[in-house]
Protein backbone atom coordinates (compact mmCIF):
# COMPACT_ATOMS: atom_id res chain seq x y z
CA UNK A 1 308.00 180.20 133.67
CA UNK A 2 309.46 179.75 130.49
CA UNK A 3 307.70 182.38 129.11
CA UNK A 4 309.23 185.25 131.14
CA UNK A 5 312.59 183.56 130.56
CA UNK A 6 312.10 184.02 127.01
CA UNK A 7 311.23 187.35 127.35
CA UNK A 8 314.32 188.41 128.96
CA UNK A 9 316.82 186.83 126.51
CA UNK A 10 314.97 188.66 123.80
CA UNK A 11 315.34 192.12 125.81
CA UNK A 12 318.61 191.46 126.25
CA UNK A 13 319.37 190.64 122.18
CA UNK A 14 317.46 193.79 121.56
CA UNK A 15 319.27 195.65 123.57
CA UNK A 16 322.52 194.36 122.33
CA UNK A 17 321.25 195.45 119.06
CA UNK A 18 320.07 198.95 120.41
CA UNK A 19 316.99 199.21 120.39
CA UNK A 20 316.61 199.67 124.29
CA UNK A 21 313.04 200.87 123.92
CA UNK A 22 312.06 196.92 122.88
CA UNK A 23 313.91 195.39 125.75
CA UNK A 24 312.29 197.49 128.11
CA UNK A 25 308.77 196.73 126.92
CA UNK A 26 309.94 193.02 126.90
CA UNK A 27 311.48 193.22 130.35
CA UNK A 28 308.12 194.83 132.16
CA UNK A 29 306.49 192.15 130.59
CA UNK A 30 308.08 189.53 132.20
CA UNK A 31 307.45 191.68 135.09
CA UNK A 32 303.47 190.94 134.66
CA UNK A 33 304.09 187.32 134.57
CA UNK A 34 306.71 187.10 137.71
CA UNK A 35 307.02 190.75 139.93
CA UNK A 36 310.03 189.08 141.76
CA UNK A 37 311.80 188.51 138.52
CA UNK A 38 315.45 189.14 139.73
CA UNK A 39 316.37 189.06 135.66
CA UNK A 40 314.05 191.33 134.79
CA UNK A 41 315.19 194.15 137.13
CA UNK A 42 318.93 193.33 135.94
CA UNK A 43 317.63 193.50 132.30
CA UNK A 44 316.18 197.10 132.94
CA UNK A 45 319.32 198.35 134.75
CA UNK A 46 321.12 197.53 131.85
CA UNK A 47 318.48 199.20 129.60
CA UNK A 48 318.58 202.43 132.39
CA UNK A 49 322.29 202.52 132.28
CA UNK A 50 322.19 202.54 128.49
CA UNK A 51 319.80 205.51 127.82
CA UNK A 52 320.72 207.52 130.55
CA UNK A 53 317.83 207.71 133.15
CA UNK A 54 320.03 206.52 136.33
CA UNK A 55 316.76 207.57 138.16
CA UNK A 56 314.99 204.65 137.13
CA UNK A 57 318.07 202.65 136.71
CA UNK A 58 318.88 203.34 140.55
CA UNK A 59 314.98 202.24 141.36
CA UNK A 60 315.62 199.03 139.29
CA UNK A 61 318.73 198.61 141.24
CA UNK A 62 316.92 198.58 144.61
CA UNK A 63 314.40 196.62 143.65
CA UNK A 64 316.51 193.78 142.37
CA UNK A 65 318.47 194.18 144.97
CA UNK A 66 315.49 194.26 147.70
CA UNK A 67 314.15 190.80 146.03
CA UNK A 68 317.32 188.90 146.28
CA UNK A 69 318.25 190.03 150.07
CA UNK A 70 314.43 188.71 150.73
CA UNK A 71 315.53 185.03 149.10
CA UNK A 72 319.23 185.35 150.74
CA UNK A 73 318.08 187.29 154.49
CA UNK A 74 321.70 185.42 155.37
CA UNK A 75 324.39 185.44 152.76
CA UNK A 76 325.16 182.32 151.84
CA UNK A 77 328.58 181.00 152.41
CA UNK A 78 328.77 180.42 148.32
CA UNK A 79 327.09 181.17 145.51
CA UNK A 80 329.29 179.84 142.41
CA UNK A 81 328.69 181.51 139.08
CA UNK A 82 328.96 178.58 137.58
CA UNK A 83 325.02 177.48 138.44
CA UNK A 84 323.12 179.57 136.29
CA UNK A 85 320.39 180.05 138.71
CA UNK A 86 322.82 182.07 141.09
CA UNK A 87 323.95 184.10 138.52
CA UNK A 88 320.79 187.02 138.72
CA UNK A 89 321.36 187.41 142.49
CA UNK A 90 325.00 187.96 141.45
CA UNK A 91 324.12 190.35 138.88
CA UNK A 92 321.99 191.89 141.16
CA UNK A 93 324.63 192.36 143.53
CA UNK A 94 327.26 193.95 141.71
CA UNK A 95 324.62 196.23 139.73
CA UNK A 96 323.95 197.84 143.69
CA UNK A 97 327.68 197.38 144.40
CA UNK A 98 328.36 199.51 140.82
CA UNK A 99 325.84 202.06 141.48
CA UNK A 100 326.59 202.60 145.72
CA UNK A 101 330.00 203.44 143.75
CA UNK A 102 329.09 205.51 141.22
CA UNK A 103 326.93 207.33 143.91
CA UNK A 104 330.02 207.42 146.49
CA UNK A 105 328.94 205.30 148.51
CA UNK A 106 332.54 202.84 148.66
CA UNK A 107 331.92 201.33 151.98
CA UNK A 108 328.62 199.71 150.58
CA UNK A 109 330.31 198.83 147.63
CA UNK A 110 333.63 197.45 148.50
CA UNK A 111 330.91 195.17 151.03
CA UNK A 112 329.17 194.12 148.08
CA UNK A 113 332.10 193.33 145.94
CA UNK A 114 334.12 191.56 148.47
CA UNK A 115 330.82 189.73 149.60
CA UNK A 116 330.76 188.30 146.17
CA UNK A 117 334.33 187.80 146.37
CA UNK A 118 333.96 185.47 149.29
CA UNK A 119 330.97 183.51 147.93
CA UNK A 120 332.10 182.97 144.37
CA UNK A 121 336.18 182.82 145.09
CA UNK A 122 337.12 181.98 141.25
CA UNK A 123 335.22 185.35 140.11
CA UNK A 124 334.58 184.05 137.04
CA UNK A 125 332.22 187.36 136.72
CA UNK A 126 335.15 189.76 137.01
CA UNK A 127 334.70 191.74 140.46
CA UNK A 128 337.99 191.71 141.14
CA UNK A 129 338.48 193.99 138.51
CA UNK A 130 335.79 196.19 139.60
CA UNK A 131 337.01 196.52 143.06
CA UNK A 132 340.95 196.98 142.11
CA UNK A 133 339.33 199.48 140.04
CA UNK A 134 337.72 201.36 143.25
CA UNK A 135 340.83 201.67 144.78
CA UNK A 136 342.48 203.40 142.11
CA UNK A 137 339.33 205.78 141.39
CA UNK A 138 338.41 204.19 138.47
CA UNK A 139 334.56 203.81 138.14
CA UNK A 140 332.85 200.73 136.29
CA UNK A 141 332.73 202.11 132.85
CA UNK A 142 336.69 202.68 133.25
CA UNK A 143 337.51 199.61 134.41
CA UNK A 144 334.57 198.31 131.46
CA UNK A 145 336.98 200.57 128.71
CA UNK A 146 340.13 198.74 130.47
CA UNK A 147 338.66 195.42 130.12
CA UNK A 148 337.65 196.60 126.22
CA UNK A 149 341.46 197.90 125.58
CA UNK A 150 342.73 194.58 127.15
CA UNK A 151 340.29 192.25 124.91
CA UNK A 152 341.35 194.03 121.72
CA UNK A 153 344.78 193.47 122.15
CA UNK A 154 344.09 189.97 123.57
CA UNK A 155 346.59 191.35 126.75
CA UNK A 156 345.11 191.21 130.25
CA UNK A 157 348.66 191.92 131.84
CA UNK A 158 347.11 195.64 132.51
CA UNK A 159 344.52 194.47 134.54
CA UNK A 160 346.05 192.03 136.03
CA UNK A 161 348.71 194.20 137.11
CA UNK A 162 345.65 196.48 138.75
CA UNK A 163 344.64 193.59 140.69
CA UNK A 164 347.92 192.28 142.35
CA UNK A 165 348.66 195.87 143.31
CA UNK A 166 345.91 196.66 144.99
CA UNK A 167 345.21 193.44 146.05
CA UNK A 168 348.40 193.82 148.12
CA UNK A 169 347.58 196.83 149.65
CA UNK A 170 343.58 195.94 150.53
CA UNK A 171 343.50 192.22 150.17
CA UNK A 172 340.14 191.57 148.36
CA UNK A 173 340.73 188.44 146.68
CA UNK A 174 342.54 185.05 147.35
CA UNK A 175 343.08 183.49 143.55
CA UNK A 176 342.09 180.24 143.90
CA UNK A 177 344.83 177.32 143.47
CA UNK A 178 344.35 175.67 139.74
């Protein structure tokens, strides 16, 4: 158990430090060990998605996606970010929401991001953004460049702005009362 765990924290470093080629060797390892490993199939979209091959980063996708609706066949009425164990079936999620987008498929992925929306209501992994994004016709990597331009200048008042407007036009997302 701990073993594929390991492995997938050390794709992911690799990857961070671009070498993409490591991470996916590391990541289909894990794979040996645990063929329903939700992380693993996150770690190799992220890998797909970084060198280019949206073939097998679509296939990854699906499969990720295919494991986690086999251990949620009903949605559950939350699934909080803030328990790490949710948080690959979240990934998972948003990785088929992101690519039914990029693909033009918007009615599966407005589902999927407002299904996340509902379960995890404090979005503390950002969907909101990805969604307001949709609306306007901006694709994840914009809305990824936005969130980059808004980090540098430590100024979220852009995308925040994104998400009240549209918000109020498709109402997506209730902010929860602090």
């Amino acid at each position: 158990m701990e073993k594929k765990n390991e492995l997938y924290y050390d794709a992911m470093d690799y990857l961070s430090e671009g070498e993409p080629g490591t991470a996916k060797k590391l990541l289909l390892q894990a794979l040996k060990i645990d063929c329903e490993f939700v992380d693993a199939y996150v770690g190799l979209v992220a890998v797909y998605r970084e060198t280019g091959n949206l073939k097998q980063e679509k296939e990854s996708v699906d499969a990720g996606f295919d494991i986690t609706k086999r251990r949620f066949p009903k949605w559950p009425k939350e699934m909080e970010w803030g328990i790490l164990e949710n948080r690959p079936y979240m990934r998972s999620i948003c990785d088929k929401a992101t690519t039914s987008q990029i693909s033009g498929d918007i009615e599966m992925a407005e589902e999927l991001y407002r299904l996340l929306l509902i379960m995890n209501p404090n979005d503390n992994q950002g969907v909101r953004y990805l969604i307001a994004g949709m609306f306007v016709g901006l694709g994840p990597e914009g809305v990824d460049d936005l969130m980059d331009e808004c980090n540098e200048k430590q100024n979220w008042s852009k995308l925040e702005k994104l998400v009240d407007e549209q918000n109020k036009i498709h109402r997506f997302w209730q902010k929860m009362q602090t």
